[in-house]
PDB file of N, CA and C in Angstrom:
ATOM      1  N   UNK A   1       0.835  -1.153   0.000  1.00  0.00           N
ATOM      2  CA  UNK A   1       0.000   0.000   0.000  1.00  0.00           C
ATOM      3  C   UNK A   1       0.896   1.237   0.000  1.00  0.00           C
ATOM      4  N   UNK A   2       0.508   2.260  -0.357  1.00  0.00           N
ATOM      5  CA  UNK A   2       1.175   3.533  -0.581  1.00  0.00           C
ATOM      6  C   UNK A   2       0.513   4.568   0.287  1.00  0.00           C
ATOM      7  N   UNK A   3       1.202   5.417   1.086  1.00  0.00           N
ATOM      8  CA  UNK A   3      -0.044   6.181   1.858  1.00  0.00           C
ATOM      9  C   UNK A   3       1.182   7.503   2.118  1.00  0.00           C
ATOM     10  N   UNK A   4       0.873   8.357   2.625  1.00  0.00           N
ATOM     11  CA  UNK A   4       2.128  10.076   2.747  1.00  0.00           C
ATOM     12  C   UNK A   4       2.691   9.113   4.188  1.00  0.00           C
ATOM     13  N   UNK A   5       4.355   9.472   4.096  1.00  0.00           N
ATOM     14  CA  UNK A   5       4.841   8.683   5.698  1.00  0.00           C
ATOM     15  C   UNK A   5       4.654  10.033   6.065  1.00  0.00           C
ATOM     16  N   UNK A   6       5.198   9.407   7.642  1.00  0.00           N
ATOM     17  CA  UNK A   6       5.483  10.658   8.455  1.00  0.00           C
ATOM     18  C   UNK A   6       6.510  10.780   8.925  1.00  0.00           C
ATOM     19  N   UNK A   7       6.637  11.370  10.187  1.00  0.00           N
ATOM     20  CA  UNK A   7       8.432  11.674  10.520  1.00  0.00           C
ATOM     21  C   UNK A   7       9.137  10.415  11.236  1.00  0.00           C
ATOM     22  N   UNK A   8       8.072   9.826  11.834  1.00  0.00           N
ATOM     23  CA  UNK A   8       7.829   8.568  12.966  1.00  0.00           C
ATOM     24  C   UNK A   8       8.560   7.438  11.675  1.00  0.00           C
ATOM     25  N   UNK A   9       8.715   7.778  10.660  1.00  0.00           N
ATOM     26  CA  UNK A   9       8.422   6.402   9.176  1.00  0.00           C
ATOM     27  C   UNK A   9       9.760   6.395   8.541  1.00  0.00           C
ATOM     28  N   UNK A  10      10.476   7.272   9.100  1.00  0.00           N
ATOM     29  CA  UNK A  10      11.975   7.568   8.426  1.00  0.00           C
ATOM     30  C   UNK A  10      12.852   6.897   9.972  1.00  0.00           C
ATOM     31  N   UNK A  11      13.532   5.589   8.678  1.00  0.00           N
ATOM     32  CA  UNK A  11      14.630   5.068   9.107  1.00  0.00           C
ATOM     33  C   UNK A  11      15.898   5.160   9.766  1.00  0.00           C
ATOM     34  N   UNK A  12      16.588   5.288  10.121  1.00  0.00           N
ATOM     35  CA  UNK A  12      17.963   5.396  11.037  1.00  0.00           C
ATOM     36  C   UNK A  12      18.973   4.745  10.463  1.00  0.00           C
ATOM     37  N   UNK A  13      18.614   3.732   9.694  1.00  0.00           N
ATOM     38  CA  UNK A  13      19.298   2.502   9.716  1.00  0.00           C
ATOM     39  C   UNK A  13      19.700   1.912   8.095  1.00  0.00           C
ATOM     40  N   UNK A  14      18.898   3.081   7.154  1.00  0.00           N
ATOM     41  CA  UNK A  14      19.181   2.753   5.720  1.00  0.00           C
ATOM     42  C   UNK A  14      20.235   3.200   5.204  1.00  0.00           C
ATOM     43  N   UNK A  15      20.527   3.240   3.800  1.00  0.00           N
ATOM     44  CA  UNK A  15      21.940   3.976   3.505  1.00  0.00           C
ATOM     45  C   UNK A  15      21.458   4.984   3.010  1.00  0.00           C
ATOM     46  N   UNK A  16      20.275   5.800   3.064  1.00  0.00           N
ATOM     47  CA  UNK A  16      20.118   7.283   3.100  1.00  0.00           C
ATOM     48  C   UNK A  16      19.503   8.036   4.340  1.00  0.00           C
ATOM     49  N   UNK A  17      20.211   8.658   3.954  1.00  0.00           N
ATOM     50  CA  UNK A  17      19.860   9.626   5.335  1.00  0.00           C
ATOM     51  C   UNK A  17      18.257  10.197   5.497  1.00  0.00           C
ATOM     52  N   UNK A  18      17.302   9.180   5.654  1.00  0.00           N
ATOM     53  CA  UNK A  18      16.150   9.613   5.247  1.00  0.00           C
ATOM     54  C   UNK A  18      15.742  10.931   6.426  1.00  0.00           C
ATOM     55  N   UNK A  19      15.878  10.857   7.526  1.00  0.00           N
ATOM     56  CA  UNK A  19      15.270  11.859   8.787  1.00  0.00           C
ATOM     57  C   UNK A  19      16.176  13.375   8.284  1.00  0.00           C
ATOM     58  N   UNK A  20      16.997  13.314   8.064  1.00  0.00           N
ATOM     59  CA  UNK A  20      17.793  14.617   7.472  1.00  0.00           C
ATOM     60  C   UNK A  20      16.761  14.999   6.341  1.00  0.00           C
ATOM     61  N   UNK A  21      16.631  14.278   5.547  1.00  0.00           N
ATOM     62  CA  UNK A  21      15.813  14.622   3.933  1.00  0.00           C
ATOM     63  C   UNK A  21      14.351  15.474   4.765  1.00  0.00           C
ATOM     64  N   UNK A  22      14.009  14.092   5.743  1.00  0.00           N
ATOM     65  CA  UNK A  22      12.340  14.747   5.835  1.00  0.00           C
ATOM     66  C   UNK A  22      13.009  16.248   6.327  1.00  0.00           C
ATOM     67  N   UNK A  23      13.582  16.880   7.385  1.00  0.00           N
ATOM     68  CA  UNK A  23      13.743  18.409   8.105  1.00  0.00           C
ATOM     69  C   UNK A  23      14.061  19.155   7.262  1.00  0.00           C
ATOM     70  N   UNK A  24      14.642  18.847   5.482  1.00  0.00           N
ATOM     71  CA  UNK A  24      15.097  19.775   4.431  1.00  0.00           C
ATOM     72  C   UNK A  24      13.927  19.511   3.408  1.00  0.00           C
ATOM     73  N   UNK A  25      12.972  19.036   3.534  1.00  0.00           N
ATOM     74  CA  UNK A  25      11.687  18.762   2.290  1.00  0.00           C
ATOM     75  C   UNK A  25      10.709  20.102   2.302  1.00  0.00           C
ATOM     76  N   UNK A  26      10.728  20.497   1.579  1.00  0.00           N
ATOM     77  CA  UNK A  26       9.756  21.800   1.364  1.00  0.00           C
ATOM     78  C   UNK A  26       8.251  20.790   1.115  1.00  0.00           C
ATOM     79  N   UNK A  27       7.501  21.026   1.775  1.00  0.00           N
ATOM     80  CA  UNK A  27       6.066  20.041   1.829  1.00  0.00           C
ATOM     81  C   UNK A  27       5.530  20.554   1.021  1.00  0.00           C
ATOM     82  N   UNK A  28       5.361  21.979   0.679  1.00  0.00           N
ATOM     83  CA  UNK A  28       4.555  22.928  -0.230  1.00  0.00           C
ATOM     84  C   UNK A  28       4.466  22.197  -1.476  1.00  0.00           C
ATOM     85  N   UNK A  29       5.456  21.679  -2.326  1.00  0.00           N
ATOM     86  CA  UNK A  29       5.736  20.796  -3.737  1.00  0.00           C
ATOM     87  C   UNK A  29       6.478  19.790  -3.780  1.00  0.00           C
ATOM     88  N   UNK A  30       7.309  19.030  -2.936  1.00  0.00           N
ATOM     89  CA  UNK A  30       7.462  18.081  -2.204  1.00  0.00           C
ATOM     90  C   UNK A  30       6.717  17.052  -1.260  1.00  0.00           C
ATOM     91  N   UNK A  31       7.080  15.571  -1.174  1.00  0.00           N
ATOM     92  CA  UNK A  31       6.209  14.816   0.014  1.00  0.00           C
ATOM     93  C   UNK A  31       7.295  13.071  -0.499  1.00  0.00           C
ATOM     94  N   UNK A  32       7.086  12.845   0.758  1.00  0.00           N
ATOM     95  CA  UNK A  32       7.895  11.697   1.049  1.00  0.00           C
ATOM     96  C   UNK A  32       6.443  10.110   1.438  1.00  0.00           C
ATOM     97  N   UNK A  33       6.632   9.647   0.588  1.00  0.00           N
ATOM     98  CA  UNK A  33       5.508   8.315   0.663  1.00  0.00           C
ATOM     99  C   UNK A  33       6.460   7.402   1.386  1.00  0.00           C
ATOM    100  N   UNK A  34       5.321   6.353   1.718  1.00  0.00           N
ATOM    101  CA  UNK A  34       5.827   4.574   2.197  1.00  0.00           C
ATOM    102  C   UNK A  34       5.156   4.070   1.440  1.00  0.00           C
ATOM    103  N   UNK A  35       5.921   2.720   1.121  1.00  0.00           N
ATOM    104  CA  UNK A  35       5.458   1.695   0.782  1.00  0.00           C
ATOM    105  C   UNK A  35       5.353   0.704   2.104  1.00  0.00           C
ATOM    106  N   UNK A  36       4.114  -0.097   2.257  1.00  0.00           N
ATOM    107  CA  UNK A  36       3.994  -0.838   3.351  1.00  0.00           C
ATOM    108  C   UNK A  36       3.253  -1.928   2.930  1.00  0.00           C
ATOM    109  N   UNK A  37       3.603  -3.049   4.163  1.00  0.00           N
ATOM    110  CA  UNK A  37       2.642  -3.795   4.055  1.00  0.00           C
ATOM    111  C   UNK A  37       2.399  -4.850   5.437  1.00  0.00           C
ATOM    112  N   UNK A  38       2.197  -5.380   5.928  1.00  0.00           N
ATOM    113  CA  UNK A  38       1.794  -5.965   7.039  1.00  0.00           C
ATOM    114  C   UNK A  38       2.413  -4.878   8.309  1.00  0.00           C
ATOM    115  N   UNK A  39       2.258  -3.805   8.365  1.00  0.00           N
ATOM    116  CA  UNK A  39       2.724  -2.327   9.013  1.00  0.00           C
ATOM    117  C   UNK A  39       4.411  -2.471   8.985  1.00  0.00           C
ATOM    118  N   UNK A  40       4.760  -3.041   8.300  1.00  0.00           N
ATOM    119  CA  UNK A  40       6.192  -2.864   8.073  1.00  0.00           C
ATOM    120  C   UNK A  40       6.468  -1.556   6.381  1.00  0.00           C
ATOM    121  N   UNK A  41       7.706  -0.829   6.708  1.00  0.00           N
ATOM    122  CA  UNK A  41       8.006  -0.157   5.672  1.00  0.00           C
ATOM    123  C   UNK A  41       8.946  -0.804   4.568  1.00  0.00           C
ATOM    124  N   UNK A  42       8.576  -1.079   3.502  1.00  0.00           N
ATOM    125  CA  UNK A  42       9.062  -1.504   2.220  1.00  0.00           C
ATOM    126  C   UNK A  42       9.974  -1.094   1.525  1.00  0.00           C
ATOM    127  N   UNK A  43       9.521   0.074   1.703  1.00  0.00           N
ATOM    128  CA  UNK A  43      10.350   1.688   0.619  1.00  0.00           C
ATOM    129  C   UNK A  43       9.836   3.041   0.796  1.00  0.00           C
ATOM    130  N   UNK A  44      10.705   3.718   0.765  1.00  0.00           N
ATOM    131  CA  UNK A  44      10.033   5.341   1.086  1.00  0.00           C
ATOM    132  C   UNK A  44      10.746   6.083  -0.759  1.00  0.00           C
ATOM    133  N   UNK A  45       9.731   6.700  -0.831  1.00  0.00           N
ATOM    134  CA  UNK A  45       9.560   7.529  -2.339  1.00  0.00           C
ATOM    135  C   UNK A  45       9.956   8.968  -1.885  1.00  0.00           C
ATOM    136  N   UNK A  46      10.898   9.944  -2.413  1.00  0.00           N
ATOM    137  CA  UNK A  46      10.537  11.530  -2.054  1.00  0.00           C
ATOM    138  C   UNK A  46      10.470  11.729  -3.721  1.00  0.00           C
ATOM    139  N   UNK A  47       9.079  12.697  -3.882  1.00  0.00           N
ATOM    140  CA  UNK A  47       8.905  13.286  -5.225  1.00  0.00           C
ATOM    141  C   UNK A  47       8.463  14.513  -5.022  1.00  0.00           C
ATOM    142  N   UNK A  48       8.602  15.356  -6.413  1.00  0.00           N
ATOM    143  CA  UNK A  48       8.338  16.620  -6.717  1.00  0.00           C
ATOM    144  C   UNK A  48       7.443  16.902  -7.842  1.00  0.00           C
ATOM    145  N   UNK A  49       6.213  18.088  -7.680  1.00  0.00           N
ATOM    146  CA  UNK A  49       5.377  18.105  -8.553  1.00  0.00           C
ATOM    147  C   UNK A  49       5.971  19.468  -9.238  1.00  0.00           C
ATOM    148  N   UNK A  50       6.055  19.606 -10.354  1.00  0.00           N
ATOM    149  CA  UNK A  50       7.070  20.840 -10.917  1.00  0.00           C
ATOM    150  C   UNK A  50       5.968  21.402 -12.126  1.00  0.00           C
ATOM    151  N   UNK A  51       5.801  22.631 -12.763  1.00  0.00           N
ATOM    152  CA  UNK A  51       6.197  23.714 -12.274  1.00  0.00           C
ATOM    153  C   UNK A  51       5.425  23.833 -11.022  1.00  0.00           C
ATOM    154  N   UNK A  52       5.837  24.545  -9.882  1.00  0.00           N
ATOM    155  CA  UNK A  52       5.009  24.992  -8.972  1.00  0.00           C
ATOM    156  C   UNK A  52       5.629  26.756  -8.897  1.00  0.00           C
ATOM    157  N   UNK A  53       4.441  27.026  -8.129  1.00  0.00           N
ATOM    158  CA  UNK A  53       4.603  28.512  -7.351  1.00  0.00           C
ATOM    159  C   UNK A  53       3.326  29.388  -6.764  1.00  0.00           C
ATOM    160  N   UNK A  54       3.476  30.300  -6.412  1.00  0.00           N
ATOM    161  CA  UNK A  54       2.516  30.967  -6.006  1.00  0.00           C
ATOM    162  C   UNK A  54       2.204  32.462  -6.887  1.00  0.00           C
ATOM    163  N   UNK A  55       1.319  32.541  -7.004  1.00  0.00           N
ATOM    164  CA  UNK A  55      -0.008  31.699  -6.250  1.00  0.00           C
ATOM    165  C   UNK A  55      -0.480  29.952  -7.664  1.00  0.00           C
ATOM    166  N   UNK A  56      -1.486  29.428  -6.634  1.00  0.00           N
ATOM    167  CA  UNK A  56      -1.022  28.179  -7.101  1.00  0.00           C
ATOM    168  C   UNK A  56      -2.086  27.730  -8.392  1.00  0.00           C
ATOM    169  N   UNK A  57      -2.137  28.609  -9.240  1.00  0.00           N
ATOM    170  CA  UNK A  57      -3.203  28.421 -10.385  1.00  0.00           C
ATOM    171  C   UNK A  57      -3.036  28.124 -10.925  1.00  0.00           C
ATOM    172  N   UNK A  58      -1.943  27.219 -11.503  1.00  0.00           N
ATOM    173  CA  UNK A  58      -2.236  26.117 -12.874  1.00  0.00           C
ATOM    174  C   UNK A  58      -1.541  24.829 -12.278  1.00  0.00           C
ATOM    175  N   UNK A  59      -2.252  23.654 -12.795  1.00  0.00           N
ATOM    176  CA  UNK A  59      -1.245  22.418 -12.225  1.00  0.00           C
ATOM    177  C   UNK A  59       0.197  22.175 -12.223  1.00  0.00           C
ATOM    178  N   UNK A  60       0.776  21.368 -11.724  1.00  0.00           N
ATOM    179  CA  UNK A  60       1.698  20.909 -12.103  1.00  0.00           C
ATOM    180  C   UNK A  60       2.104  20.248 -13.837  1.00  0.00           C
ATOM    181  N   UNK A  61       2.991  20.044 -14.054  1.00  0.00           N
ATOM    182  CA  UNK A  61       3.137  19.197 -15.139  1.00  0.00           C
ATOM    183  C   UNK A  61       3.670  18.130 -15.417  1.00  0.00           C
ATOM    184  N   UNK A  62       4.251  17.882 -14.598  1.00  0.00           N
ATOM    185  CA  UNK A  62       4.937  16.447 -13.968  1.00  0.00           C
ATOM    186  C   UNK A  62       5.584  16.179 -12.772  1.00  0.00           C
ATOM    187  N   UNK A  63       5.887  15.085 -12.598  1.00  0.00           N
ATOM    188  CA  UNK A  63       6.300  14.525 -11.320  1.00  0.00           C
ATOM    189  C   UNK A  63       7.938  13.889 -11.126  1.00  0.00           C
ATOM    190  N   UNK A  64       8.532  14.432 -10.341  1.00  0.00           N
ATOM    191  CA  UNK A  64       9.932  13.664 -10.445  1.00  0.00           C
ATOM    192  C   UNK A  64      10.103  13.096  -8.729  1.00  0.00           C
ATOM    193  N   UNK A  65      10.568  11.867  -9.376  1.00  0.00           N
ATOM    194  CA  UNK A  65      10.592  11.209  -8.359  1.00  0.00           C
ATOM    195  C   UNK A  65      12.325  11.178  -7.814  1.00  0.00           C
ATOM    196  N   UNK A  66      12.535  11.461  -6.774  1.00  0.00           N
ATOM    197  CA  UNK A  66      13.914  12.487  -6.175  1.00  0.00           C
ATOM    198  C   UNK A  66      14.791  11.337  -5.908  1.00  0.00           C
ATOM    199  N   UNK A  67      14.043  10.703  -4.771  1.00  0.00           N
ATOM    200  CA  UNK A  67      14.866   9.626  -4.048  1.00  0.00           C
ATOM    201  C   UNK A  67      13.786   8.386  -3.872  1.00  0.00           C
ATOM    202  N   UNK A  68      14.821   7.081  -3.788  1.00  0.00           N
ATOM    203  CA  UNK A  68      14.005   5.893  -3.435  1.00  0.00           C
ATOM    204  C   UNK A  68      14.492   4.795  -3.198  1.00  0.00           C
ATOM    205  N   UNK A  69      14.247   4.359  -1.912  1.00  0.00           N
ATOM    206  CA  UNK A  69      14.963   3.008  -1.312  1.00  0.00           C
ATOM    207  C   UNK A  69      14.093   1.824  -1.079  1.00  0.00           C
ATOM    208  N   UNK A  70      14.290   0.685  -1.206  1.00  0.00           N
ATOM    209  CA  UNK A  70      13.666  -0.415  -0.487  1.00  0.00           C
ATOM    210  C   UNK A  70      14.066  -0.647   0.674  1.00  0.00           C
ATOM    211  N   UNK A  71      13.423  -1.126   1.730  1.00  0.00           N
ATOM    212  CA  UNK A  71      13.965  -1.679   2.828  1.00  0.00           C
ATOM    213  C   UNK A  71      15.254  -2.659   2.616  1.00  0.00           C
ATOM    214  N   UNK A  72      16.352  -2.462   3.352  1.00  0.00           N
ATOM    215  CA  UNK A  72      17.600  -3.365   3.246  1.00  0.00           C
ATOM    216  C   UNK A  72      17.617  -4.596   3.554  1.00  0.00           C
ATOM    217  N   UNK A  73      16.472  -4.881   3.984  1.00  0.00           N
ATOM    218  CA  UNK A  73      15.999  -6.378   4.266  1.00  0.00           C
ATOM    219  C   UNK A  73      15.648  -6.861   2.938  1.00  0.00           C
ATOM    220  N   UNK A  74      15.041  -6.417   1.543  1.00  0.00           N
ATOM    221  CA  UNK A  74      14.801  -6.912   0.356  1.00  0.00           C
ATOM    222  C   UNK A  74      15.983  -7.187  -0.574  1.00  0.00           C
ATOM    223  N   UNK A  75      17.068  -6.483   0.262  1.00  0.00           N
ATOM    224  CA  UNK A  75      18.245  -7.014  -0.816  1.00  0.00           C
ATOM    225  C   UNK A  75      19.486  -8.021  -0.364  1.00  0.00           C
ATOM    226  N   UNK A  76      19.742  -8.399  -1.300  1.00  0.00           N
ATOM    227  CA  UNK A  76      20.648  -9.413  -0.959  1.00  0.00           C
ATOM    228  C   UNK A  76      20.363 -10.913  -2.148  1.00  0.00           C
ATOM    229  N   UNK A  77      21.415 -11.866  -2.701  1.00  0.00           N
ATOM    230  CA  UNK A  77      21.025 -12.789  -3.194  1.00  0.00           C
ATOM    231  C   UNK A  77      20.377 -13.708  -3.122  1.00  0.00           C
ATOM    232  N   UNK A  78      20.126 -13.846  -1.656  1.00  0.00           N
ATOM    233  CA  UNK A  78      19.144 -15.314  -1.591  1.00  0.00           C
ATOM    234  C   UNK A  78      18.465 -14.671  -0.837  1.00  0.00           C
ATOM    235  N   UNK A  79      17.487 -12.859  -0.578  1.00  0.00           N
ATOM    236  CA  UNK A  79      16.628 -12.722  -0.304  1.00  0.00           C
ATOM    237  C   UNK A  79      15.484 -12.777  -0.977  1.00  0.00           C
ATOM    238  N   UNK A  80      14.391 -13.119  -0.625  1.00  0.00           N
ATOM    239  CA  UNK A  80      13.229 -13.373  -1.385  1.00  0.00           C
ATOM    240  C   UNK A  80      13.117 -11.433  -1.929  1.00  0.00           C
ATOM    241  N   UNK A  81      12.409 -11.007  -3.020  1.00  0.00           N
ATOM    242  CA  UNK A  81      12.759  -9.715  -3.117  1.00  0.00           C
ATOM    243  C   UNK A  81      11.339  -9.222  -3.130  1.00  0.00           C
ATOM    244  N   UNK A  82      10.636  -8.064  -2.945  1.00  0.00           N
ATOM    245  CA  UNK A  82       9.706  -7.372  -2.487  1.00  0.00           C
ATOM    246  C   UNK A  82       9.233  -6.760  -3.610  1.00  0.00           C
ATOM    247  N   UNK A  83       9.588  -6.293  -4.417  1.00  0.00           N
ATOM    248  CA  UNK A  83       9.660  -5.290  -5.659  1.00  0.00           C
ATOM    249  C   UNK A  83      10.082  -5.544  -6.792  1.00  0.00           C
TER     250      UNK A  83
END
């Protein structure tokens, strides 16, 4: 499932510095997702909806997706893989 994480949802323990990213993410056109599933985290997504600005009257036009990890538990050769 895919749902917006929160601050509680960023790792310690991956090889990105995810809790640094969330305190530098501008939320305004920015947002950081999870991937989950039995309440465990899978993967966290950070994307950007571009053009943006204010004031906010025309959509975006696309989406870039910034950063993205799987949980370090999905990798490895004889792990079963998630994704």
């Amino acid at each position: 499932m895919l749902t917006p994480a929160t601050v509680e949802d960023m790792p310690n323990n991956w090889s990105f510095p995810w809790s640094e990213l969330w305190q530098n993410t501008d939320f305004d056109c920015l947002n950081i997702i999870k991937m989950f599933s039995n309440d465990e985290v899978w993967g966290l997504v950070k994307y950007g909806l571009y053009p943006y600005g204010v004031p906010y009257t025309d959509p975006p036009n696309y989406i870039d997706m910034e950063h993205l990890e799987p949980n370090p538990k999905s990798r490895g050769e004889m792990a079963n893989r998630f994704f």
